[in-house]
Structures are given as C-alpha cells and as structure tokens.
C-alpha atoms as a PDB file:
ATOM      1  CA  UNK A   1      73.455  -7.867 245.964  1.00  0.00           C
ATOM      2  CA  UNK A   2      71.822  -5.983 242.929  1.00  0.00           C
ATOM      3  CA  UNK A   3      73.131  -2.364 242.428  1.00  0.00           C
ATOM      4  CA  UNK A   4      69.862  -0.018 242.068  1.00  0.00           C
ATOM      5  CA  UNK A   5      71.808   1.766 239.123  1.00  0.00           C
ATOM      6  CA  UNK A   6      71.824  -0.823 236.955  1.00  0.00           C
ATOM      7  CA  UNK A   7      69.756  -3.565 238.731  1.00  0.00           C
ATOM      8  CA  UNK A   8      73.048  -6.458 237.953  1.00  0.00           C
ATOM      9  CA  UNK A   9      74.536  -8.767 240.520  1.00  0.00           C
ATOM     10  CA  UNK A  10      77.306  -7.256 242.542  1.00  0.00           C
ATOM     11  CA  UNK A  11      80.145  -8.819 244.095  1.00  0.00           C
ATOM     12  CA  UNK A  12      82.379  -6.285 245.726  1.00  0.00           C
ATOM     13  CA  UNK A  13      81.658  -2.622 246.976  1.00  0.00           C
ATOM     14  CA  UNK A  14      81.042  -1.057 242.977  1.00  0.00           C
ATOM     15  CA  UNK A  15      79.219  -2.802 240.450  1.00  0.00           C
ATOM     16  CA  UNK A  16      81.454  -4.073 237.457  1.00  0.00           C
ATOM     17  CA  UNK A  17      78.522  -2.708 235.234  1.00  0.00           C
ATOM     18  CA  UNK A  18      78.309   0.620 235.614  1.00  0.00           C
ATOM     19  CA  UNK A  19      80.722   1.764 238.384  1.00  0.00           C
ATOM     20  CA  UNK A  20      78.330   3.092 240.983  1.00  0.00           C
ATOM     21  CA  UNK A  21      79.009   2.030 244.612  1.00  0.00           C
ATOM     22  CA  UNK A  22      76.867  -1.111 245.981  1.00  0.00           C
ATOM     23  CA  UNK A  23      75.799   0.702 249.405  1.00  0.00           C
ATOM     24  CA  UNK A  24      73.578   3.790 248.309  1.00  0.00           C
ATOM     25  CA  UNK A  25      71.798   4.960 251.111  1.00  0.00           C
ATOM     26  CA  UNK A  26      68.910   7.594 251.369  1.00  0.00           C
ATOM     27  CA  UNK A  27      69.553  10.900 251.184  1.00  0.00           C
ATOM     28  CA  UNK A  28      69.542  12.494 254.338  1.00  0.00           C
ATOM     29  CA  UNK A  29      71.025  15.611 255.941  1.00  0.00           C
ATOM     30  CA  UNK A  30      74.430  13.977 256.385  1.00  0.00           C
ATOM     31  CA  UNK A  31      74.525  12.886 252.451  1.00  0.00           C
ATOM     32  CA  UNK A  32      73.837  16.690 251.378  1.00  0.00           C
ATOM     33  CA  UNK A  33      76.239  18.082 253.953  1.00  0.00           C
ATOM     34  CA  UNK A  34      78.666  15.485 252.233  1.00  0.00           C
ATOM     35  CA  UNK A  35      77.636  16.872 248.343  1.00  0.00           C
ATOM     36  CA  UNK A  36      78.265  20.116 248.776  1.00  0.00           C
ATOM     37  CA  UNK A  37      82.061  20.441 248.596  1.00  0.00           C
ATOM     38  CA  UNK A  38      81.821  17.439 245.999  1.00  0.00           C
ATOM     39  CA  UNK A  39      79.042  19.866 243.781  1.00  0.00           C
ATOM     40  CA  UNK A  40      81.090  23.292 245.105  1.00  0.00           C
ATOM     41  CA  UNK A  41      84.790  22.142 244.230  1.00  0.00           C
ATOM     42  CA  UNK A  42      84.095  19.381 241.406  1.00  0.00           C
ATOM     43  CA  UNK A  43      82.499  19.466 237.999  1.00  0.00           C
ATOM     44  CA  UNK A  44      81.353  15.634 237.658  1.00  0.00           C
ATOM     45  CA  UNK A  45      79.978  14.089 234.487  1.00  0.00           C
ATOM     46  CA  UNK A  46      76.180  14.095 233.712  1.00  0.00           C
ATOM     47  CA  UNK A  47      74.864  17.391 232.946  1.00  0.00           C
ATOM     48  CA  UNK A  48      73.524  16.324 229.738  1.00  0.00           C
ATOM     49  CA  UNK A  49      71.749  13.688 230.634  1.00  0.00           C
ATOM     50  CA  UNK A  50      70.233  14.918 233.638  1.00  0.00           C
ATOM     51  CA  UNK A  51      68.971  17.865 231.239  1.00  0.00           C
ATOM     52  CA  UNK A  52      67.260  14.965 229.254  1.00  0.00           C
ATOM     53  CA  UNK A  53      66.014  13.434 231.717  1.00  0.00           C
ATOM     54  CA  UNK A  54      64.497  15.913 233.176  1.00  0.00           C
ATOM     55  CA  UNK A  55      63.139  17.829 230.207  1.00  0.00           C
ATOM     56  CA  UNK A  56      61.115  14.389 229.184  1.00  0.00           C
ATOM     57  CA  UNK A  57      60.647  12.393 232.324  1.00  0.00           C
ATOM     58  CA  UNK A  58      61.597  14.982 235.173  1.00  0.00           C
ATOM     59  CA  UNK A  59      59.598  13.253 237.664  1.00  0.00           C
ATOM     60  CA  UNK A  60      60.551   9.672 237.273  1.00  0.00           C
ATOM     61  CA  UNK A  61      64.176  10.424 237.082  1.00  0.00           C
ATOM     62  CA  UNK A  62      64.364  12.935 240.104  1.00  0.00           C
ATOM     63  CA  UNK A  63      62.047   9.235 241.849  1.00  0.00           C
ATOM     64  CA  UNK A  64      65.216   7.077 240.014  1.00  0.00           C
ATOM     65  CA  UNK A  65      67.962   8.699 241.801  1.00  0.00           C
ATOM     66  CA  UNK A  66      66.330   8.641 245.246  1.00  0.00           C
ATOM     67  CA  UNK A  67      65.499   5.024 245.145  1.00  0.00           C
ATOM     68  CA  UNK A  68      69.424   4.928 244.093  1.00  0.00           C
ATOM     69  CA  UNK A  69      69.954   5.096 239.876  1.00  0.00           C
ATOM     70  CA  UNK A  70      72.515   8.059 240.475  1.00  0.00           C
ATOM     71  CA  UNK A  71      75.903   7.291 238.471  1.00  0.00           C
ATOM     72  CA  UNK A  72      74.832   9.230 235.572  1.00  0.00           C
ATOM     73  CA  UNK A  73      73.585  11.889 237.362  1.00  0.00           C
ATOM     74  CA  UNK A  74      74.781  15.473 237.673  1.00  0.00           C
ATOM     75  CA  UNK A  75      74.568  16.023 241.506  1.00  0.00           C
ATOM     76  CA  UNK A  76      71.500  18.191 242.741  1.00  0.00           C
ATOM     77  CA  UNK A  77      73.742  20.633 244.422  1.00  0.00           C
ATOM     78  CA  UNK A  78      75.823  21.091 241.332  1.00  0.00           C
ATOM     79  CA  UNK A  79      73.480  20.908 239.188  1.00  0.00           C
ATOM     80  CA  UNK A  80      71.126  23.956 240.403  1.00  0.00           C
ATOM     81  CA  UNK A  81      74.574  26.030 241.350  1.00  0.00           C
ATOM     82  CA  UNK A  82      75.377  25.329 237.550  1.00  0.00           C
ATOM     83  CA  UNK A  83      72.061  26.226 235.972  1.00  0.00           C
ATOM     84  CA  UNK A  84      71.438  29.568 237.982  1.00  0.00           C
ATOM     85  CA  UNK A  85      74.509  30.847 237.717  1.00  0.00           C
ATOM     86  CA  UNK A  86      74.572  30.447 234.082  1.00  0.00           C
ATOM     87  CA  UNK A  87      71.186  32.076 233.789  1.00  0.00           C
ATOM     88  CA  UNK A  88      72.367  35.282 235.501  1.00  0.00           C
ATOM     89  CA  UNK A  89      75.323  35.622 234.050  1.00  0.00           C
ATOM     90  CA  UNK A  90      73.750  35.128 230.486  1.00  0.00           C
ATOM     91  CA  UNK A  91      71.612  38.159 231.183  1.00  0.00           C
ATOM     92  CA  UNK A  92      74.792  40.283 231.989  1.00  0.00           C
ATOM     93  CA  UNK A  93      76.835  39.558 229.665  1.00  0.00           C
ATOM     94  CA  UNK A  94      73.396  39.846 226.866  1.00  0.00           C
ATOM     95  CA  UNK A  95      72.354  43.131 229.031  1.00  0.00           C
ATOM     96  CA  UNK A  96      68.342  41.974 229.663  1.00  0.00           C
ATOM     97  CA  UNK A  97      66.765  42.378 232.594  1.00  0.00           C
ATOM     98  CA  UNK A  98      66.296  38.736 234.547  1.00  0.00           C
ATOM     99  CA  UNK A  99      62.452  37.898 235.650  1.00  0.00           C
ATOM    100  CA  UNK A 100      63.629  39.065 239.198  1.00  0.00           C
ATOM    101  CA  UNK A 101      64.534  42.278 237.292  1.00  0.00           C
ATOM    102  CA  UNK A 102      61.251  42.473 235.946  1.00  0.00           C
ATOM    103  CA  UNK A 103      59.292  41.603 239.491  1.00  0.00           C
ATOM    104  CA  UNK A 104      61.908  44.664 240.964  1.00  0.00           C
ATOM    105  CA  UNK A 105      60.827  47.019 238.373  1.00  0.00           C
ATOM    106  CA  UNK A 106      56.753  46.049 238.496  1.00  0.00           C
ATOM    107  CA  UNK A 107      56.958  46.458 242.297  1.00  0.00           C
ATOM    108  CA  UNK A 108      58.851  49.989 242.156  1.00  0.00           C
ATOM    109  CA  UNK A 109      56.835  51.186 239.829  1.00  0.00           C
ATOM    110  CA  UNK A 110      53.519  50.219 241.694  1.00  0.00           C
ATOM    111  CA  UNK A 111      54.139  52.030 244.677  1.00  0.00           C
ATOM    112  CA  UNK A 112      57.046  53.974 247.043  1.00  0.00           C
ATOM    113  CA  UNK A 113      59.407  52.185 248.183  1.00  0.00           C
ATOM    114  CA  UNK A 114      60.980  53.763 251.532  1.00  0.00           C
ATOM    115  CA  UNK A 115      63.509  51.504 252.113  1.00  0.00           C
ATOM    116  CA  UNK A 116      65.095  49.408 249.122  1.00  0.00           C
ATOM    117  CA  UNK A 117      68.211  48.411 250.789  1.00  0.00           C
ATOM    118  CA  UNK A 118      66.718  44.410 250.595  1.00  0.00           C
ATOM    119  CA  UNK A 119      65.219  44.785 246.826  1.00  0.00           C
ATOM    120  CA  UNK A 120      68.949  46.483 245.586  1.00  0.00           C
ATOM    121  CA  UNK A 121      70.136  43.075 247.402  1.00  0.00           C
ATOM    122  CA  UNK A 122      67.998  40.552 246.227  1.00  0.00           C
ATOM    123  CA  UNK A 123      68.790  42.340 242.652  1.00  0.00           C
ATOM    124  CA  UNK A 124      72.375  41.985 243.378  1.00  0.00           C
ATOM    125  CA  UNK A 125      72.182  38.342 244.709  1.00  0.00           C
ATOM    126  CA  UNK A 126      69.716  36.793 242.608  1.00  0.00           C
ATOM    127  CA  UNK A 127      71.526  32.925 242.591  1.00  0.00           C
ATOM    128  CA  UNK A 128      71.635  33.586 246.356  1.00  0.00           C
ATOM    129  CA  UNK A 129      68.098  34.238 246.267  1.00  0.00           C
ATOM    130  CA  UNK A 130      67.160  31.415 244.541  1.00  0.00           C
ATOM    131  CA  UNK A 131      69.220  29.135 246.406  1.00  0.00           C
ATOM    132  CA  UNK A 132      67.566  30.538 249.404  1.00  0.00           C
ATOM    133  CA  UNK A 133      63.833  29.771 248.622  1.00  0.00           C
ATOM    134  CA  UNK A 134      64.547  26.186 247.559  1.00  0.00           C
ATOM    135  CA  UNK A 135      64.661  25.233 251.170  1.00  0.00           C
ATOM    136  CA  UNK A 136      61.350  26.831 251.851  1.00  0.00           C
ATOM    137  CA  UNK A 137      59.530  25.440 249.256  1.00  0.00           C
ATOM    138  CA  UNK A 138      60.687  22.150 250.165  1.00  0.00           C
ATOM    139  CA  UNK A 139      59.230  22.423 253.566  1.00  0.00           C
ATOM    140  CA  UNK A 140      55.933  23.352 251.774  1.00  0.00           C
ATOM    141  CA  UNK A 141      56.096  20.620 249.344  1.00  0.00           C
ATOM    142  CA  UNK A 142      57.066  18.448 252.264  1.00  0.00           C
ATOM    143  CA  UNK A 143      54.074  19.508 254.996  1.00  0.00           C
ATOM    144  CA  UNK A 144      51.448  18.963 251.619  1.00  0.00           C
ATOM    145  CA  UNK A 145      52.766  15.846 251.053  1.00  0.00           C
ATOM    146  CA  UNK A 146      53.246  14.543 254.260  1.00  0.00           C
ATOM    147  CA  UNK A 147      51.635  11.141 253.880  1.00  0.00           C
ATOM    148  CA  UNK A 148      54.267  10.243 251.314  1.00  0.00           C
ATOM    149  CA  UNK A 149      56.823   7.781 251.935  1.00  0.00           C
ATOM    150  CA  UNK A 150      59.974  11.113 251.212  1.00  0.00           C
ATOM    151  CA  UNK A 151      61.548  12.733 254.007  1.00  0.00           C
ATOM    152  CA  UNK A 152      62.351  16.384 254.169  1.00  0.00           C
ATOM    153  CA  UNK A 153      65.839  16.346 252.376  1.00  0.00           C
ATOM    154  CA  UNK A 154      64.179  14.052 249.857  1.00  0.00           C
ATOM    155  CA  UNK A 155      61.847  16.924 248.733  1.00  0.00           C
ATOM    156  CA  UNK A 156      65.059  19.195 249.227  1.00  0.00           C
ATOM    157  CA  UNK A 157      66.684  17.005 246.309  1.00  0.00           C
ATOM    158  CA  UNK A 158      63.345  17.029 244.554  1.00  0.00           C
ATOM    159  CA  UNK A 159      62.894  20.967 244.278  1.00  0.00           C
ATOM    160  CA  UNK A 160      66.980  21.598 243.585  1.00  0.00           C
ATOM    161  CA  UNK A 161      66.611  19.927 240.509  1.00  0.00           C
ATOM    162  CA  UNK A 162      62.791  21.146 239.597  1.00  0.00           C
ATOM    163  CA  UNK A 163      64.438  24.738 240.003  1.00  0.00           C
ATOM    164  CA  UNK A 164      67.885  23.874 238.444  1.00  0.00           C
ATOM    165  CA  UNK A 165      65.904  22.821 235.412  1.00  0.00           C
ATOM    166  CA  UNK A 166      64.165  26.335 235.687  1.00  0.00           C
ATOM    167  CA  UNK A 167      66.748  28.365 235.591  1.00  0.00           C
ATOM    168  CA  UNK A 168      68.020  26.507 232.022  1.00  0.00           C
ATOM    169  CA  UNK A 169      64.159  27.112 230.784  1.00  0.00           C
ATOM    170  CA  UNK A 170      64.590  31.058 232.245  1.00  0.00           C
ATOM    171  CA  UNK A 171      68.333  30.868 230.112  1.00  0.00           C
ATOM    172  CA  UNK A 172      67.101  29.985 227.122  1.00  0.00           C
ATOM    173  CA  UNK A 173      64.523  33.419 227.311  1.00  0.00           C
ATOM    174  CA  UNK A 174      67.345  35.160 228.229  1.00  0.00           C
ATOM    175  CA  UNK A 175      68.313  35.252 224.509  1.00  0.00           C
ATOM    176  CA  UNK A 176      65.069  36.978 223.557  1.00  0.00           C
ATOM    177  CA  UNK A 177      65.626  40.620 223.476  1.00  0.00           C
ATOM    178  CA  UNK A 178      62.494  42.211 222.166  1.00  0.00           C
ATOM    179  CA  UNK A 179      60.143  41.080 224.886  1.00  0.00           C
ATOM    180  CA  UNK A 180      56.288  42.127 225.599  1.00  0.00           C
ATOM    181  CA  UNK A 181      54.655  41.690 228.631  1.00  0.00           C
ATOM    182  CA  UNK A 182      53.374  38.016 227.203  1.00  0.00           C
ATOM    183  CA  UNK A 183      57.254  36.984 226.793  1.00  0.00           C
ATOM    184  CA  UNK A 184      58.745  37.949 230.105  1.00  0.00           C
ATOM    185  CA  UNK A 185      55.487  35.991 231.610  1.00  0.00           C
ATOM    186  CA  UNK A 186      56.026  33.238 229.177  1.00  0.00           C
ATOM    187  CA  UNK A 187      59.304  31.293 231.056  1.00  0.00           C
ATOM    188  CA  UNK A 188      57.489  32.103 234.448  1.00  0.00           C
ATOM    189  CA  UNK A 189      54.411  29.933 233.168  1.00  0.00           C
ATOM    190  CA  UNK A 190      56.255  27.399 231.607  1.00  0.00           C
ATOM    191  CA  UNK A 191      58.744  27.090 234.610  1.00  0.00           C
ATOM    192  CA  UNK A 192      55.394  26.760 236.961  1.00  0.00           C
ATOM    193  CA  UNK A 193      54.174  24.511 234.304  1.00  0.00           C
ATOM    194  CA  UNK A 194      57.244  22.060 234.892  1.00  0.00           C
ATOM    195  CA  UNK A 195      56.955  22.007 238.311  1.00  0.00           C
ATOM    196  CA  UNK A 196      53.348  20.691 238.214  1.00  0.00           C
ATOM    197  CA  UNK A 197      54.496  17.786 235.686  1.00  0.00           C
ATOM    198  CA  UNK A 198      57.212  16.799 237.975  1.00  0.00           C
ATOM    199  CA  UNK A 199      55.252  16.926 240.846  1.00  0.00           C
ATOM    200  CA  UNK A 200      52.835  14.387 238.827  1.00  0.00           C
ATOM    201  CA  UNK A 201      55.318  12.102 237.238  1.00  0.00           C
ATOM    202  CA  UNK A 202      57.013  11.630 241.021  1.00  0.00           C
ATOM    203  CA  UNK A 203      53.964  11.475 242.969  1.00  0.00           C
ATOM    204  CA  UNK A 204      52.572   8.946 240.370  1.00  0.00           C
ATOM    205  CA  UNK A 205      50.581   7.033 243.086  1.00  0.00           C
ATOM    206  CA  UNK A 206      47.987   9.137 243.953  1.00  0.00           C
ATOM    207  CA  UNK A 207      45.187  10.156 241.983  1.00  0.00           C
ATOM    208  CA  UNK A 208      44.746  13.065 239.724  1.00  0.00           C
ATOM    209  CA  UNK A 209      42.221  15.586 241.760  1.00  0.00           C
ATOM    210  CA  UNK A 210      44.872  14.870 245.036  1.00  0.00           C
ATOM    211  CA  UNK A 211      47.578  15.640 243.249  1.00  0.00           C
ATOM    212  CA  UNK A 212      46.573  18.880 242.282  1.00  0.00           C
ATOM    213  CA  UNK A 213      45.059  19.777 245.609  1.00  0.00           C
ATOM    214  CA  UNK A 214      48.449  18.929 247.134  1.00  0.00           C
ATOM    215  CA  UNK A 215      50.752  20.901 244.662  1.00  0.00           C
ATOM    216  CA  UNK A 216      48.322  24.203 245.185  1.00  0.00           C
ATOM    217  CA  UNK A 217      48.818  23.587 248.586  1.00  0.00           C
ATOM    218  CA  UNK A 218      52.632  23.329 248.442  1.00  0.00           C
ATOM    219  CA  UNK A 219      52.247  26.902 247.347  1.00  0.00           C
ATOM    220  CA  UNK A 220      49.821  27.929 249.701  1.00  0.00           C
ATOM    221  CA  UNK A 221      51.964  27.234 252.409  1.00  0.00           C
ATOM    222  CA  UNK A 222      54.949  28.318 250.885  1.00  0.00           C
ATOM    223  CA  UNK A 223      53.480  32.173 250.315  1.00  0.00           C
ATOM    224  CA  UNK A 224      52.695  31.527 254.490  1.00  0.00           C
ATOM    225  CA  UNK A 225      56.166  30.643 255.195  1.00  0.00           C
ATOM    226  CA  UNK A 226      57.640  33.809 252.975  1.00  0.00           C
ATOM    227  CA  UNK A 227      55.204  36.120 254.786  1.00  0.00           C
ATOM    228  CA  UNK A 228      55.952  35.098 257.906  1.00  0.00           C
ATOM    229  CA  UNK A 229      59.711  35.407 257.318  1.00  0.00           C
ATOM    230  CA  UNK A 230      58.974  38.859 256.007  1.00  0.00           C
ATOM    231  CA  UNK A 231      56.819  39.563 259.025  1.00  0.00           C
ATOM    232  CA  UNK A 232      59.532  38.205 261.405  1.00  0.00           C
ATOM    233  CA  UNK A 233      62.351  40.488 259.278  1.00  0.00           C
ATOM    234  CA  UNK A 234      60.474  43.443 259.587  1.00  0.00           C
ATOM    235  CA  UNK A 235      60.054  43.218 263.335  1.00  0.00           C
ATOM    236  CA  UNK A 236      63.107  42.500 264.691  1.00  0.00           C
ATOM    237  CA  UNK A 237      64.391  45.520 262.263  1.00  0.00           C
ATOM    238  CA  UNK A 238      61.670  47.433 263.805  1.00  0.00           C
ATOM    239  CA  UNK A 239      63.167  46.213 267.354  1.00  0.00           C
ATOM    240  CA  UNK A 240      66.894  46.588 266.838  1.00  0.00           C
END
C-alpha cells in the first residue's frame, strides 16, 4: 500500500514515514461530523503550513488533502474557527470597525431601517455569520460545478479553508487604522481575488473561459440562495 501523504510503501495501519494513517477515505458527511469535536476541543499542529500553503498554492493544496496529503494539515474546521475568531477579536481589542461593520453602517445610513433586531445580531455574531454562509456558498460552488468529480462536503472543505484564509487576509487590515473608502474595500477585493485563484489552481482541468463562467456562477446562485432565505425569513415572520 502507498500512503497518499507521502506516496512510500506501507506496511501496517500508519506509514513509518510520516505518521499519517494508511486508510484515508473521502471526506464525506460522516468524516466532518467526526472533525468537529477534534477542530472544537483540540489545537493540532499545522497552522503554519497550511497558511503557506495556501497563501502560494491555495488551490493545489486544498486538491492535496482531498485526494489524502493531510498529516500536515491544520483541519478545515479548526482552521476557519481559528482564523475568524482571531479576526474579530483583533478588531475589539484594536477598536476598528470589521468589514461587516462597515456593510452595517453603509446599509443604515442608505435608508430606514424599521426593524434591526437581525443587523444588531449579525453585528454581534459575526464568526457565527461567517460560519453560516460557508455552507451556502458551497452548495453554489457545488450546483456550478456539478460536472466535477467533488461531492458536496468536498466543496464544503474547499470553501472552509478559502474563507479561513480570508479572515487572516481581513486580520492583517485590521491593523490599519486610518482607512479611506479604497482601504476598507481593499481586503474585500483581495479576499474575492483569492477565491478566484483557488478556484483556478483546484479546478485546474478545465479551461480558462469555463472556469470563469463557473466561479461567476457560484456567486450567482449563491446571491439566489441568500435571497431566498431572506424571502423565506421574512414570511414566516410575517406569518407567526
């Protein structure tokens, strides 16, 4: 058997190499419902790297540790939980408003706002927030790129660390305090920016114009799936 870490022979259920076990399966609702008290109750070894890795190859690694390279990787789960929660609590403790901040204020200062129960909460909650859209965007990502070979939870890994390695790109604005409009757009574009390059370094096999097509799409449908859910929310409050 050859262990898809570090592709030498195994002989035994880890490989003598580099540690990891010799049956990696695919990731799969049952291996994230298994993570999450692992990335929740444990800090494991490999933040670092995976912050290399995916600030120079974010694509090919995020491919690498689906297809089963994952020993010196910081687990998804962990690793966005990590990164977000750092990146709030930066702009507490610095006192600067966070982008969501910035997206509250623009919106209540474009129009009334009768009831701002949610917006107060989504300022509140902002890692809760973020952790909450991940899933949607996965099912975009996922419905674009249906032909591909990745099921849904693979995408699900896919955009946990895309948006984990946001949030460290949104941190390290967090420590500019005399910002314009053009630097509190700045980390949005560049964190948009990095989730088009992923998207091309992991979906390497198709062709340039496709590629594009499907990542615009991703966000088509994900601004579909958002209204909806606001639609839906608005209705049964309406109702009830």
């Amino acid at each position: 058997m050859i262990c898809k870490n570090c592709e030498q022979n195994i002989n035994g259920n880890f490989c003598s190499n580099c540690g990891q076990k010799s049956k990696v399966r695919r990731v799969d609702f049952k291996y994230l419902l298994e993570e999450i008290p692992n990335s929740i109750f444990q800090i494991n070894r490999g933040f670092l790297f995976t912050l290399k890795e995916l600030f120079i190859r974010p694509g090919h690694c995020i491919r690498e540790f689906l297809e089963g390279k994952r020993k010196n990787h910081f687990k998804p789960l962990a690793f966005i939980i990590f990164t977000s929660t750092l990146y709030v609590i930066s702009h507490y403790f610095l006192g600067n408003q966070t982008f969501i901040d910035d997206a509250i204020s623009g919106f209540k200062a474009g129009g009334k706002v009768e009831n701002s129960s949610i917006i107060d909460w989504i300022s509140k909650n902002q890692t809760y927030v973020i952790l909450l859209l991940v899933p949607f965007f996965s099912l975009a990502s996922y419905l674009a790129f249906l032909k591909s070979k990745y099921n849904y939870f693979e995408h699900l890994v896919l955009n946990i660390y895309i948006t984990g390695q946001q949030m460290f790109i949104y941190f390290i604005f967090s420590f500019i305090f005399d910002r314009n409009g053009l630097l509190i757009l700045l980390p949005l574009l560049l964190g948009m920016a990095f989730n088009f390059w992923a998207y091309f370094q992991f979906f390497s096999k198709k062709n340039t114009f496709k590629k594009v097509f499907l990542i615009l799409l991703t966000y088509i449908i994900f601004a579909i799936i958002i209204f909806i859910g606001v639609f839906i929310a608005a209705a049964l409050k309406a109702l009830f």
